[in-house]
C-alpha atoms as a PDB file:
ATOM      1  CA  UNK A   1       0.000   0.000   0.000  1.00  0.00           C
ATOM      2  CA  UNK A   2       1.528   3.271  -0.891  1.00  0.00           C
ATOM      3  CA  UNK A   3       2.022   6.423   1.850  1.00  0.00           C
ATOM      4  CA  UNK A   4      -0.672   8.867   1.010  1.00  0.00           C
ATOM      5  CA  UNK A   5       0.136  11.844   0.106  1.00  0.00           C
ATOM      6  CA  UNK A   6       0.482  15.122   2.511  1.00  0.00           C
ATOM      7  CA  UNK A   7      -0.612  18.325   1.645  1.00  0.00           C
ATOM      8  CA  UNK A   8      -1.256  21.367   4.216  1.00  0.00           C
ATOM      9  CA  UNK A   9      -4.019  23.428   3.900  1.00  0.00           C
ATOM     10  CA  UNK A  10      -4.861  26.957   5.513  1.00  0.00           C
ATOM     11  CA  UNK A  11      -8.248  28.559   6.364  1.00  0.00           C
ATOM     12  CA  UNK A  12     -10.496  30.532   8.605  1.00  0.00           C
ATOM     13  CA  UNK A  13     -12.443  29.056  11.559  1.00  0.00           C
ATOM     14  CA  UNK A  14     -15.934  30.109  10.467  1.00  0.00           C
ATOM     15  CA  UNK A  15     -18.996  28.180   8.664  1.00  0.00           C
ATOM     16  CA  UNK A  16     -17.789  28.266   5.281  1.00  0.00           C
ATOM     17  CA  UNK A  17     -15.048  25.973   5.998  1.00  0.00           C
ATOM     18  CA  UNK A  18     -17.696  23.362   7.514  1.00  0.00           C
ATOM     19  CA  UNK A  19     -17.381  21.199   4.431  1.00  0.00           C
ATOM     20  CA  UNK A  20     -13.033  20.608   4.945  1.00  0.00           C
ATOM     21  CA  UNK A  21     -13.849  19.893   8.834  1.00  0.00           C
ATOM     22  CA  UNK A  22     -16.429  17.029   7.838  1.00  0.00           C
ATOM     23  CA  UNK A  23     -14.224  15.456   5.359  1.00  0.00           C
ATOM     24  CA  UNK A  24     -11.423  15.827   7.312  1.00  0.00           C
ATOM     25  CA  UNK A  25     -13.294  14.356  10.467  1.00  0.00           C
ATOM     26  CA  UNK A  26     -14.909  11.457   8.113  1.00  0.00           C
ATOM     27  CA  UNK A  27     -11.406  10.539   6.711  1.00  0.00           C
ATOM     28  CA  UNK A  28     -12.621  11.213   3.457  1.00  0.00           C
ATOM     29  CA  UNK A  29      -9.524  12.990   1.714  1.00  0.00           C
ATOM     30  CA  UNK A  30      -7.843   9.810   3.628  1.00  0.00           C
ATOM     31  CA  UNK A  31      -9.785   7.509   1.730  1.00  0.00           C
ATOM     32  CA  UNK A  32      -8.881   9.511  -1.703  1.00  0.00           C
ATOM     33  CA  UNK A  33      -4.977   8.501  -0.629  1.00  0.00           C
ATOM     34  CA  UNK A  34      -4.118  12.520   0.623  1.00  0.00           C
ATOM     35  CA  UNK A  35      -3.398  13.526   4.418  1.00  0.00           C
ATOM     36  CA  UNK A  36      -4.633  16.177   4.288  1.00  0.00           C
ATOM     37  CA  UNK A  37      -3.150  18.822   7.399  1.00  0.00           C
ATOM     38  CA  UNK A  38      -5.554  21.387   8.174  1.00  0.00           C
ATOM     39  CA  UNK A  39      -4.183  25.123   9.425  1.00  0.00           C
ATOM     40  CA  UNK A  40      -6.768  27.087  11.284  1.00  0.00           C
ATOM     41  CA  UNK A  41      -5.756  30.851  10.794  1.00  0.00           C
ATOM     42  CA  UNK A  42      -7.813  33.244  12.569  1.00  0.00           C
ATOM     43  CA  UNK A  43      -6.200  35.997  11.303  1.00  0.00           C
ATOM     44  CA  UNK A  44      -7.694  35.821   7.126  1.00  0.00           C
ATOM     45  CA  UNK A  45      -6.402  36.106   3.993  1.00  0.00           C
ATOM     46  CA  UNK A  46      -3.670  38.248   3.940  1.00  0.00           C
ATOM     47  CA  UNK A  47      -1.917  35.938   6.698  1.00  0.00           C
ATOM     48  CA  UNK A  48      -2.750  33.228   4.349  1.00  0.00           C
ATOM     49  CA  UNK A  49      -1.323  34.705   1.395  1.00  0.00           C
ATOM     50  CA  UNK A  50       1.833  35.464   3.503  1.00  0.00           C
ATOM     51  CA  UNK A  51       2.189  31.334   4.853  1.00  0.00           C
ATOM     52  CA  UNK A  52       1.600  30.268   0.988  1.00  0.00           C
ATOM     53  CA  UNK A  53       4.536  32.838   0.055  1.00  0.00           C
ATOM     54  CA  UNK A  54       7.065  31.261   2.419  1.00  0.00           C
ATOM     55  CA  UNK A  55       5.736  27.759   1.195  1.00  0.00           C
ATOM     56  CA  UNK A  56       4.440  26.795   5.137  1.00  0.00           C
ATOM     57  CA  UNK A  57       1.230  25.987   3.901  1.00  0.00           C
ATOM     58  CA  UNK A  58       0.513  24.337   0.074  1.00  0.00           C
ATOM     59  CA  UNK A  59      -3.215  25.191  -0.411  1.00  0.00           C
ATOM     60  CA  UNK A  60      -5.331  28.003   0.886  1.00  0.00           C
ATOM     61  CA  UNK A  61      -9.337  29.034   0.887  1.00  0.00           C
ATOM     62  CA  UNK A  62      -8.730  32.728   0.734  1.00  0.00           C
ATOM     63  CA  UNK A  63     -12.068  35.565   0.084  1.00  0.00           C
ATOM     64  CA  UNK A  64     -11.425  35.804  -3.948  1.00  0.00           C
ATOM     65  CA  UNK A  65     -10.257  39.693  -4.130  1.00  0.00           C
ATOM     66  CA  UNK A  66      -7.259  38.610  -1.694  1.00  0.00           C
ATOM     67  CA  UNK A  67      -6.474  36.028  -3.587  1.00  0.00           C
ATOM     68  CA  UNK A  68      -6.431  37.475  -7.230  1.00  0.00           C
ATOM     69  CA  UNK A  69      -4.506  40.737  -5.283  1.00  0.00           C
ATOM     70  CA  UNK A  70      -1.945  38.474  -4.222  1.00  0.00           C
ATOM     71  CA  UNK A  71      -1.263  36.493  -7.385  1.00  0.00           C
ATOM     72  CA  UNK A  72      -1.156  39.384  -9.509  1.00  0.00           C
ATOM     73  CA  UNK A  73       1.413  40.640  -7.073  1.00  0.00           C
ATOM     74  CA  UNK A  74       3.346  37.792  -7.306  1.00  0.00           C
ATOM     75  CA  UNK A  75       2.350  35.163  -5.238  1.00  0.00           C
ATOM     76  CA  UNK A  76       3.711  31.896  -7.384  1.00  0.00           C
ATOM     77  CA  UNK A  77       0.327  30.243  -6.777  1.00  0.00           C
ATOM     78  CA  UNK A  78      -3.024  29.954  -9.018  1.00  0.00           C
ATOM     79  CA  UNK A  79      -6.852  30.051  -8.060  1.00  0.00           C
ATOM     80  CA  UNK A  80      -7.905  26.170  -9.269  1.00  0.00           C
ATOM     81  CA  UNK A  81     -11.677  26.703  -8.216  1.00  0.00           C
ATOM     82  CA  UNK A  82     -13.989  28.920  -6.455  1.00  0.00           C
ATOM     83  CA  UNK A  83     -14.758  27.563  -3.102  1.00  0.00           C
ATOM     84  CA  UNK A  84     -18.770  29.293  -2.336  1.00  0.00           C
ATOM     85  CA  UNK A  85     -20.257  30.471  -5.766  1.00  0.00           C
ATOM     86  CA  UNK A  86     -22.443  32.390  -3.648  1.00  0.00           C
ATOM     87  CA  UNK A  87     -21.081  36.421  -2.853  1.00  0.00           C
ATOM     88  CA  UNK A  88     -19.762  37.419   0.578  1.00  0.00           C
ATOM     89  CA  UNK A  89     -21.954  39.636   2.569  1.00  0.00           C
ATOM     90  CA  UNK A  90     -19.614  42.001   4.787  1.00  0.00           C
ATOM     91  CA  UNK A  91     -21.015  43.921   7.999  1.00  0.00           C
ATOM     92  CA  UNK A  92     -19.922  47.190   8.495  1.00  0.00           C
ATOM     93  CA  UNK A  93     -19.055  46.843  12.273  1.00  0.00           C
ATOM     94  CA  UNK A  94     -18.296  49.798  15.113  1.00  0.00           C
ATOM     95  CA  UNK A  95     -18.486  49.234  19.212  1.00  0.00           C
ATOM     96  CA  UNK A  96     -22.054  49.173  20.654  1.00  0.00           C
ATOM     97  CA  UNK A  97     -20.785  51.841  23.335  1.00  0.00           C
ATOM     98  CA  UNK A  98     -19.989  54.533  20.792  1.00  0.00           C
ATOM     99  CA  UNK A  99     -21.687  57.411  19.585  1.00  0.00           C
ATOM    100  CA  UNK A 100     -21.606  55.835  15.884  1.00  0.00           C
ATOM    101  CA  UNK A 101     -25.207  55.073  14.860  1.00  0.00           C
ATOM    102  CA  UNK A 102     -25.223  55.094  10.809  1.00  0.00           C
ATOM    103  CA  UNK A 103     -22.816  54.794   8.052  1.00  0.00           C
ATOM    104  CA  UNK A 104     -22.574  58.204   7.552  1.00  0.00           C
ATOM    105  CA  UNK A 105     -21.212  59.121  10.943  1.00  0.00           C
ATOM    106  CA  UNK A 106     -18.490  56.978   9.473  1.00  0.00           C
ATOM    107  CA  UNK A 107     -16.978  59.760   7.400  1.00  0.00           C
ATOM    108  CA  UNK A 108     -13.968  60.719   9.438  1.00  0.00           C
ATOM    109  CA  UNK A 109     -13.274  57.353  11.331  1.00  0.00           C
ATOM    110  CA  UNK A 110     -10.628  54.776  10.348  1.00  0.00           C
ATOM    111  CA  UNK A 111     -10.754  51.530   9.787  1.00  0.00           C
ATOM    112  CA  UNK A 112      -9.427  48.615  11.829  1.00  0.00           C
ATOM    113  CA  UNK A 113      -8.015  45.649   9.605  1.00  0.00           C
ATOM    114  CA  UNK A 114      -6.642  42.088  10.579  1.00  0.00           C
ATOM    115  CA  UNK A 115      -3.404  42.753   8.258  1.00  0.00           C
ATOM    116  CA  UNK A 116      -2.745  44.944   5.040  1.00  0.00           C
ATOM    117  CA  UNK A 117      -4.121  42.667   1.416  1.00  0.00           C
ATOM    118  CA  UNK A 118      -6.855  41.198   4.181  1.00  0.00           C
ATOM    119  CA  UNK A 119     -10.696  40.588   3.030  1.00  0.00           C
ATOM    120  CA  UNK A 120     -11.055  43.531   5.774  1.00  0.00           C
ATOM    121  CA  UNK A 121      -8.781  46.186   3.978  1.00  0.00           C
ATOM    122  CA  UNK A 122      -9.648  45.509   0.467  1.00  0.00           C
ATOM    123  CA  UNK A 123     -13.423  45.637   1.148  1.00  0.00           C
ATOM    124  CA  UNK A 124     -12.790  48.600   3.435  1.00  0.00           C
ATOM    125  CA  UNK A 125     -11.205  50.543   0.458  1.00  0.00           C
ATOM    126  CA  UNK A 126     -13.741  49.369  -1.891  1.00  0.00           C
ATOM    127  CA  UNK A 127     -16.697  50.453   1.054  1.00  0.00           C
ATOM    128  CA  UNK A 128     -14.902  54.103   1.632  1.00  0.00           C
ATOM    129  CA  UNK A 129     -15.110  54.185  -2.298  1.00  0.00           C
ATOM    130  CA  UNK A 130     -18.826  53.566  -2.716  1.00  0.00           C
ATOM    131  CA  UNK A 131     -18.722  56.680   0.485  1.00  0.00           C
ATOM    132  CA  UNK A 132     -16.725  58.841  -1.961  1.00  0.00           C
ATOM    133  CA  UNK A 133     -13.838  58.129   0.275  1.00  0.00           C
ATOM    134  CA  UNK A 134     -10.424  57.779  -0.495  1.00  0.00           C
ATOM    135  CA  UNK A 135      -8.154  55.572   2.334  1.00  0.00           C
ATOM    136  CA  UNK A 136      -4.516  56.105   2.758  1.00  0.00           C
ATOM    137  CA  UNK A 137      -2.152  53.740   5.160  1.00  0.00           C
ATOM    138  CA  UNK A 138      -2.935  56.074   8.165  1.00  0.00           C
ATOM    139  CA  UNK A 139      -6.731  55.306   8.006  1.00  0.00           C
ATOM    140  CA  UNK A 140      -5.946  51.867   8.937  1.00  0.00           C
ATOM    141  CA  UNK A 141      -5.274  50.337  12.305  1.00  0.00           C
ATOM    142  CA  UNK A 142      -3.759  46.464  12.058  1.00  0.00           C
ATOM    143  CA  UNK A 143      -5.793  44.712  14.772  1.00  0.00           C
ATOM    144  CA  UNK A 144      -4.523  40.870  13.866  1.00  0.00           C
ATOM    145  CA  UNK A 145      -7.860  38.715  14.137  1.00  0.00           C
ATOM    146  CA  UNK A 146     -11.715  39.386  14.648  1.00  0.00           C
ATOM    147  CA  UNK A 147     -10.453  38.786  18.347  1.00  0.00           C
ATOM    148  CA  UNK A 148      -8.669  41.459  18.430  1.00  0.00           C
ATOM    149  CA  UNK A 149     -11.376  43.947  16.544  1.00  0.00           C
ATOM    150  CA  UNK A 150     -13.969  43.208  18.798  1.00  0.00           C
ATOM    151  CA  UNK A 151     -11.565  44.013  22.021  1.00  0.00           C
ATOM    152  CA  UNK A 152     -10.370  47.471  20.267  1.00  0.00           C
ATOM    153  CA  UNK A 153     -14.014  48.420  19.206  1.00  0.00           C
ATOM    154  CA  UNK A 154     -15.212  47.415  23.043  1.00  0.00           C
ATOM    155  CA  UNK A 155     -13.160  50.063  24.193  1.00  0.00           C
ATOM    156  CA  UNK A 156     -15.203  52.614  22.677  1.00  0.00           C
ATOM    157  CA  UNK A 157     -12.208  53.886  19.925  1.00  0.00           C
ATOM    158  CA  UNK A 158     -14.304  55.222  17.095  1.00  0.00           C
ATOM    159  CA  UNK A 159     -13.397  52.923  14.571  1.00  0.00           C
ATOM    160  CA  UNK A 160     -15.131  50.659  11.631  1.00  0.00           C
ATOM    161  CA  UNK A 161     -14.347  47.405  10.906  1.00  0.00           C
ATOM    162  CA  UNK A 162     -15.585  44.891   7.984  1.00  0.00           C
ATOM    163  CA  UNK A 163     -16.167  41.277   8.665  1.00  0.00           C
ATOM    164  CA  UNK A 164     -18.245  38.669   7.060  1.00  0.00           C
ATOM    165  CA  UNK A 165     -21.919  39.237   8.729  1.00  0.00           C
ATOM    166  CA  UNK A 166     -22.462  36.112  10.163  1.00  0.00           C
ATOM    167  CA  UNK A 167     -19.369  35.914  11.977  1.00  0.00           C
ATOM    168  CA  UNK A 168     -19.984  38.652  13.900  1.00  0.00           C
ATOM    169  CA  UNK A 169     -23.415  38.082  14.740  1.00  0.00           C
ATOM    170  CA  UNK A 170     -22.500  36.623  18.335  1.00  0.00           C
ATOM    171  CA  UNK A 171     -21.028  39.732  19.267  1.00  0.00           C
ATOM    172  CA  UNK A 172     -24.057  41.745  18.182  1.00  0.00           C
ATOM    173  CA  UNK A 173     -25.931  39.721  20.159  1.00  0.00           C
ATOM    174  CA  UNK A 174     -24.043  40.159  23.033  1.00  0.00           C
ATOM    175  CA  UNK A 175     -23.676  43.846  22.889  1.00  0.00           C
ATOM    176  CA  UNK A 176     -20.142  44.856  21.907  1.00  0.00           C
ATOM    177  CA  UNK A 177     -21.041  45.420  18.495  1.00  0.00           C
ATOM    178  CA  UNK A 178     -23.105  47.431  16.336  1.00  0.00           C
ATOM    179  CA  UNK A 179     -23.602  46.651  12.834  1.00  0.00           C
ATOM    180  CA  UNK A 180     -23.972  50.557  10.986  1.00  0.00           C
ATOM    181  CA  UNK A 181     -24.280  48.816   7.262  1.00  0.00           C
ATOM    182  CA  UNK A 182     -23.477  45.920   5.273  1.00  0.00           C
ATOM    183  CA  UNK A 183     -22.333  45.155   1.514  1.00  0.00           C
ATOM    184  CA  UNK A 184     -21.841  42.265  -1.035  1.00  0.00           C
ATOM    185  CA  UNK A 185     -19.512  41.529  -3.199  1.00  0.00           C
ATOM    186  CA  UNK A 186     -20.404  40.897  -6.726  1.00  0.00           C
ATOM    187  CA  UNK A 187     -18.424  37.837  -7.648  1.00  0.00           C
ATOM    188  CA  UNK A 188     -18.086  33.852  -5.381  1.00  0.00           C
ATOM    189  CA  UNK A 189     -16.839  34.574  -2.049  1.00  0.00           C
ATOM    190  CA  UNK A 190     -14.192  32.206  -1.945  1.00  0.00           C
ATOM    191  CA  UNK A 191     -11.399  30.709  -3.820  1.00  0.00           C
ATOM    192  CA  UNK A 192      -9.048  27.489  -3.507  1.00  0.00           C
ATOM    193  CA  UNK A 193      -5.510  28.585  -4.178  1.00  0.00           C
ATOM    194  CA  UNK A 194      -2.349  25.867  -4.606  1.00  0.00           C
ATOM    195  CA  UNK A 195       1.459  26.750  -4.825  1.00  0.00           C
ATOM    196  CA  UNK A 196       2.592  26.645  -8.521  1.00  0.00           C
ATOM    197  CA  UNK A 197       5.044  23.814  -7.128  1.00  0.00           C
ATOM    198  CA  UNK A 198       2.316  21.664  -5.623  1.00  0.00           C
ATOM    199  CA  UNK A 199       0.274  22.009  -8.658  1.00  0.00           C
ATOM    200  CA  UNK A 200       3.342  20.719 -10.790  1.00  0.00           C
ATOM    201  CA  UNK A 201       3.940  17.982  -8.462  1.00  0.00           C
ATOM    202  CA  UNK A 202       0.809  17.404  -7.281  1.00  0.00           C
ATOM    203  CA  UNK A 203      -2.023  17.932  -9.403  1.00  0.00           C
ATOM    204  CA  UNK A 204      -3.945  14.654  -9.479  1.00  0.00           C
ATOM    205  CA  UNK A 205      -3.968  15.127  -5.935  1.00  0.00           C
ATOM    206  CA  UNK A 206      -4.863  18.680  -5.938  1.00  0.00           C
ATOM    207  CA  UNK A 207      -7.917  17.180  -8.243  1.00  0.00           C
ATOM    208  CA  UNK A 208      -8.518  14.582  -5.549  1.00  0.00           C
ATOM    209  CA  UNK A 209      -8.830  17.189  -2.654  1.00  0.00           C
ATOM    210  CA  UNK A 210     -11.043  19.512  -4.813  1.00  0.00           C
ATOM    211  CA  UNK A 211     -13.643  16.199  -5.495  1.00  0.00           C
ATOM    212  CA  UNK A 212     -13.903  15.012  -1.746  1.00  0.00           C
ATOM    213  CA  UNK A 213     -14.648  18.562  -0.405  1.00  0.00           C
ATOM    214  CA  UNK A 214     -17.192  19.348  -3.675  1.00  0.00           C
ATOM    215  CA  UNK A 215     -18.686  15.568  -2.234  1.00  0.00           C
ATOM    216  CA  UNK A 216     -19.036  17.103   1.231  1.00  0.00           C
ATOM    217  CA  UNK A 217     -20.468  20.398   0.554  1.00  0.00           C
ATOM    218  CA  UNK A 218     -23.198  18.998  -1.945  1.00  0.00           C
ATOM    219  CA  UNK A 219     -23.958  16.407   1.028  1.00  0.00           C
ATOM    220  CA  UNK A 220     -23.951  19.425   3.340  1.00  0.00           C
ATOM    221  CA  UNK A 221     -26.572  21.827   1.060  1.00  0.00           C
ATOM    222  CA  UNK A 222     -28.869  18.706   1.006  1.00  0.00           C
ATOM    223  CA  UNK A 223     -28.806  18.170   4.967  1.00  0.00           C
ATOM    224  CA  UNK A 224     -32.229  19.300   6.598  1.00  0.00           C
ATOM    225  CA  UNK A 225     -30.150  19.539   9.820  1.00  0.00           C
ATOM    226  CA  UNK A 226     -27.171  21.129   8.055  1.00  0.00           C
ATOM    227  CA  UNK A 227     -28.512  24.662  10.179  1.00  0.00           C
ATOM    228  CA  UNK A 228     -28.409  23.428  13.440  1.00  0.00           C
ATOM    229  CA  UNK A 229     -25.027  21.688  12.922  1.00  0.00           C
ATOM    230  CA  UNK A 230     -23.581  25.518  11.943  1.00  0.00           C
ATOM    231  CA  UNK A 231     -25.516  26.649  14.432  1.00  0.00           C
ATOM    232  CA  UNK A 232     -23.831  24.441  16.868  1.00  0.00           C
ATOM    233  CA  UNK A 233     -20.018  24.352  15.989  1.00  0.00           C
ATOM    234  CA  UNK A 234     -19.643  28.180  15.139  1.00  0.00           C
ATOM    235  CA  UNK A 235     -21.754  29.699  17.917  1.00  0.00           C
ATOM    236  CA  UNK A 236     -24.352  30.579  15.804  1.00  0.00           C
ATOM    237  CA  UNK A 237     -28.085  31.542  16.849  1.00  0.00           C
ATOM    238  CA  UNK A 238     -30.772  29.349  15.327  1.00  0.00           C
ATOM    239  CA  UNK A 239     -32.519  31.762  12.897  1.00  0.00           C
ATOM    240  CA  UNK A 240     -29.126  33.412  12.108  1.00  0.00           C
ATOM    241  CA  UNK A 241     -27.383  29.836  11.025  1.00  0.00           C
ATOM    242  CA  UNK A 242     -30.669  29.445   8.923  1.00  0.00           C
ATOM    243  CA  UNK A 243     -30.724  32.671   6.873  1.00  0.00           C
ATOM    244  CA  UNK A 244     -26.901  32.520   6.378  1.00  0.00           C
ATOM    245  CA  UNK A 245     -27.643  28.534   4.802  1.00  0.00           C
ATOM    246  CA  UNK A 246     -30.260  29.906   2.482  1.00  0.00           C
ATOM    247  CA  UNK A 247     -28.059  31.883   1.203  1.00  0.00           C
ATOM    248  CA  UNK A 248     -24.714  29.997   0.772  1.00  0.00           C
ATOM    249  CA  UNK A 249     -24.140  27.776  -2.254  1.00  0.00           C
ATOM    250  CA  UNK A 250     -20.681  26.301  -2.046  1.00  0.00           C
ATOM    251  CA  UNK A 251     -19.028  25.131  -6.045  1.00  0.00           C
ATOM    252  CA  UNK A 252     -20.072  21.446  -6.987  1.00  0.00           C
ATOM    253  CA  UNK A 253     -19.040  21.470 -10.435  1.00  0.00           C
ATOM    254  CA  UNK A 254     -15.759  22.551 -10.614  1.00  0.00           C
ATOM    255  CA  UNK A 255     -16.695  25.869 -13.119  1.00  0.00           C
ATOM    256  CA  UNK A 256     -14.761  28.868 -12.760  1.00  0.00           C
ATOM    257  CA  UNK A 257     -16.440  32.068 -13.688  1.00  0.00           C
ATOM    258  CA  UNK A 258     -13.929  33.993 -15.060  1.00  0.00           C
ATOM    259  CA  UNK A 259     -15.669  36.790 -16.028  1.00  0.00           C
ATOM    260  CA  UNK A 260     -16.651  37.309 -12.406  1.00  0.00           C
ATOM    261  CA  UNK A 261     -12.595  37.394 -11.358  1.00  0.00           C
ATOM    262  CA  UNK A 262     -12.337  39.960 -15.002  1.00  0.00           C
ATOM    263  CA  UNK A 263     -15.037  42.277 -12.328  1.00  0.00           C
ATOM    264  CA  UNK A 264     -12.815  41.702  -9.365  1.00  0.00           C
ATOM    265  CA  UNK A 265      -9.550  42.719 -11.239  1.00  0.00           C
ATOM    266  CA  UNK A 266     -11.483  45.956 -12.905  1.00  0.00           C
ATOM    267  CA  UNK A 267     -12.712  46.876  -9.214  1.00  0.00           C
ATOM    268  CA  UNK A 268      -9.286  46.832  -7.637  1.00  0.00           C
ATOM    269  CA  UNK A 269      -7.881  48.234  -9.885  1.00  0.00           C
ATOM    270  CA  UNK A 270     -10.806  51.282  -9.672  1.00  0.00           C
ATOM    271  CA  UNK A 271      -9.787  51.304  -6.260  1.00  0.00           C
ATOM    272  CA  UNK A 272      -5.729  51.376  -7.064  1.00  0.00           C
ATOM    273  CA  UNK A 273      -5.050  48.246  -5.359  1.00  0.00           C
ATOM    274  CA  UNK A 274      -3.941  46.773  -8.778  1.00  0.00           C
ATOM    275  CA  UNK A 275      -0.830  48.793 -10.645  1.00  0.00           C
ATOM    276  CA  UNK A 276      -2.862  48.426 -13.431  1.00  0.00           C
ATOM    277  CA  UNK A 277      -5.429  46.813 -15.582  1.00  0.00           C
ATOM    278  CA  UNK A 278      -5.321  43.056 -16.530  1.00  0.00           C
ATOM    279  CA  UNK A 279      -6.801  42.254 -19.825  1.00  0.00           C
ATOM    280  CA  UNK A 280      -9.306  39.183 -19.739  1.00  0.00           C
ATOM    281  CA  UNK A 281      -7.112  37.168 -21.971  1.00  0.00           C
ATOM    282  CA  UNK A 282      -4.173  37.180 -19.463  1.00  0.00           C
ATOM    283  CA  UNK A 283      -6.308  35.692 -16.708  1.00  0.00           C
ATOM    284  CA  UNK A 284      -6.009  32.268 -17.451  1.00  0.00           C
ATOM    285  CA  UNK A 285      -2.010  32.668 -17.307  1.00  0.00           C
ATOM    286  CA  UNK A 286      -2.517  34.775 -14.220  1.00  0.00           C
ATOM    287  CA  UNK A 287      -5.074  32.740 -12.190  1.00  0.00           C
ATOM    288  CA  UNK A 288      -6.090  29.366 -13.155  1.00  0.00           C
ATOM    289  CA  UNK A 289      -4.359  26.248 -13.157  1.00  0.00           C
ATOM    290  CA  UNK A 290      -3.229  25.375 -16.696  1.00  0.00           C
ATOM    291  CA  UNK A 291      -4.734  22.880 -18.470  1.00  0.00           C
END
């Protein structure tokens, strides 16, 4: 019997990432002959990005805009699928015990961020944007984690922070928080990104990996209980575990849209988070696993 092959893999601990926890816990990918080590990284996508840069992790589930940032910036690594088809819904987020009460009492306040190329700076410049607001470096304040937001809003610091809505729900509920406005993104939440070196070593693996997790998260969509299970593990209320689930629809088929990655290189770019504009014939080269 061959060794099975090992391949580390980084992500958030939140919902979305329910369908890697059940096939890791079900010894699915074990079954499909890959050991697959799991890295729980509170701190997003730009810490992510950073790990797959330095080679300490070979595979990633990054928010898509950090993920085509990073690669365009030189991150030797490719987007092989989109993780949830569905769009990301980000809360705009101050502390309860402020005097901040709408999103346009936001105009002067920075922004707290887990790390620079994060989900929570890019959608922060891209919110600030739709506020005809233009961020520099100064109207950011690193805070590491949504740990570390939610301690620096609860001290009453006038600051904003972005964070995927249902995520933050238990601290609305328990009064730190107050959620001021909210926005979508207009392209799959997620993305699967592999080293350039895995993917030439590894790709019928990589393929392998992709197949058990698609398994799992059709499984999961189809699960009456599948609510109460999210509910459960991530500290979710009821009714907030159920509208998140009617809402999610994680990628089953492999397709990658890449006209909806064309829209998320033409809105960073709006932003000037990309040097410049990327045609949609480089985008294959640039962000999908060659065929």
């Amino acid at each position: 019997m061959t060794d099975p092959i090992i391949l580390r893999i980084a992500g958030v601990p939140e919902h979305f990432n329910l369908p890697w926890q059940l096939g890791l816990e079900r010894r699915a990918f074990v079954r499909a002959g890959i050991e697959l080590r799991w890295r729980t990284v509170p701190e997003g996508t730009g810490a992510m990005c950073e790990l797959l840069r330095k080679g300490e992790v070979d595979m990633a589930v990054l928010v898509t805009e950090g993920a085509v940032r990073d690669i365009l910036r030189g991150n030797p690594s490719r987007i092989v699928s989109h993780f949830a088809d569905s769009p990301l819904t980000w809360g705009v987020h101050v502390g309860a015990s402020t005097a901040l009460k709408t999103a346009a009492d936001l105009a002067q306040v920075p922004f707290a961020i887990s790390r620079f190329n994060s989900g929570s700076h890019l959608m922060a410049m891209l919110y600030a944007r739709q506020q005809d607001r233009t961020l520099t470096e100064k109207d950011f304040v690193v805070v590491n984690d949504l740990k570390g937001a939610v301690e620096r809003l609860s001290t009453g610091e006038p600051l904003a922070f972005l964070w995927e809505k249902w995520s933050t729900s238990p601290h609305l509920h328990s009064g730190a928080l107050r959620r001021v406005d909210e926005m979508s993104t207009a392209w799959p939440a997620f993305a699967v990104v592999v080293r350039n070196e895995v993917l030439t070593e590894h790709a019928k693996a990589v393929e392998r990996i992709l197949k058990v997790v698609r398994d799992q998260a059709q499984g999961l969509m189809q699960k009456k209980n599948a609510p109460a299970m999210v509910a459960q593990r991530y500290g979710l209320k009821g009714a907030d575990a159920e509208e998140w689930f009617k809402s999610v629809r994680w990628n089953v088929d492999g397709k990658v849209d890449v006209e909806a990655l064309s829209k998320v290189c033409d809105t960073l770019h709006g932003v000037a988070l990309l040097d410049g504009p990327v045609k949609p014939e480089e985008l294959p080269g640039l962000l999908l696993q060659p065929r």
